[in-house]
Protein backbone atom coordinates (compact mmCIF):
# COMPACT_ATOMS: atom_id res chain seq x y z
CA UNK A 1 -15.72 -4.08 -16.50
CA UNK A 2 -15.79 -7.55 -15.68
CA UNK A 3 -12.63 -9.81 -14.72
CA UNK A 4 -11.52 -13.13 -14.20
CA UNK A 5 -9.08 -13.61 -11.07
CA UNK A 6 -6.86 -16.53 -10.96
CA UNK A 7 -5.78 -17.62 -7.75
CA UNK A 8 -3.59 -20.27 -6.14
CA UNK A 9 -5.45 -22.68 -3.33
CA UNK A 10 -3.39 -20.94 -1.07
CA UNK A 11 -4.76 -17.49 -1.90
CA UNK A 12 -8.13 -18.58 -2.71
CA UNK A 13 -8.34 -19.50 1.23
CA UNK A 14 -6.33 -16.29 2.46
CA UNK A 15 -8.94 -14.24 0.24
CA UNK A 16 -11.76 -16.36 2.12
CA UNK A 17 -10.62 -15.38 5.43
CA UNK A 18 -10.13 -12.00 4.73
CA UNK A 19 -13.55 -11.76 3.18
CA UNK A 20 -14.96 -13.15 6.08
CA UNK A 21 -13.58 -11.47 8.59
CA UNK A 22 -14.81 -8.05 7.08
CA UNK A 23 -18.15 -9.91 6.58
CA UNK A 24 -17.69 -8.58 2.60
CA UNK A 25 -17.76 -11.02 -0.18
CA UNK A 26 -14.68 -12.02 -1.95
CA UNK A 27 -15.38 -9.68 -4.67
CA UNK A 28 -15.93 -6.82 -2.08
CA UNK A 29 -12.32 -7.96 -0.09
CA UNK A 30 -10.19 -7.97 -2.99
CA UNK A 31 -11.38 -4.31 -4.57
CA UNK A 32 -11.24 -3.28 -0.82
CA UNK A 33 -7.44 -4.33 -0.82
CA UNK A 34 -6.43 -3.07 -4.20
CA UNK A 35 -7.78 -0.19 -3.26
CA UNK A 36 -6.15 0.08 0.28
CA UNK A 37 -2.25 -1.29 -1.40
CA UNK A 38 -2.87 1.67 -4.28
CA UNK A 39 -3.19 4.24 -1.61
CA UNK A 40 -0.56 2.88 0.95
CA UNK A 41 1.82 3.28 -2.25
CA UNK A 42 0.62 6.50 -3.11
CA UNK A 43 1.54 7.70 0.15
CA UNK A 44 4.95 6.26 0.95
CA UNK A 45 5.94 7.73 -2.61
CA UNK A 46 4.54 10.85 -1.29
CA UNK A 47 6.34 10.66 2.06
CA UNK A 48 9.26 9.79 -0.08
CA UNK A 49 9.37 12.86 -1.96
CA UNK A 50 8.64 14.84 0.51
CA UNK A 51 11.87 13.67 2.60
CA UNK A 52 13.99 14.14 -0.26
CA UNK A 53 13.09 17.92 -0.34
CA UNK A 54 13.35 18.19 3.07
CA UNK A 55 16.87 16.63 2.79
CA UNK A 56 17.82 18.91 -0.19
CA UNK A 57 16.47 22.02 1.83
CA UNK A 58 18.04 21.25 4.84
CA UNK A 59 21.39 19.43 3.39
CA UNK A 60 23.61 21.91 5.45
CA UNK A 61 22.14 21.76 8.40
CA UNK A 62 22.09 17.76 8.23
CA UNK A 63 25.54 17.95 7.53
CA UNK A 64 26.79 20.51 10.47
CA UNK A 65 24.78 18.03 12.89
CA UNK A 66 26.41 15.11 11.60
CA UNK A 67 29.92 16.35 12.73
């Protein structure tokens, strides 16, 4: 599906040196970083839940250690 991407000069440049320096075109660099942000986020929320079972499980324990 095709897509028109408006970008500031500012970005437009950023995108250019990013795309360069993975020798990628700019098309390439920005699926390559909305692909990379979607699975950073995916994991933190991961990571997230994850602690806050851990912290549920293990509320006792966390609390006896913290006295």
């Amino acid at each position: 599906m095709a897509m028109t991407l408006r970008l500031e000069p500012e970005d437009e440049r950023t995108l250019a040196l990013l795309a360069e320096a993975q020798g990628v075109s700019k098309q390439e660099a920005t699926v390559r970083a909305i692909r990379e942000a979607a699975a950073r986020r995916l994991r933190e929320d991961k990571v997230r839940q994850l602690s806050g079972a851990a912290r549920a499980r293990y509320a006792d324990l966390l609390d006896r250690l913290g006295q």
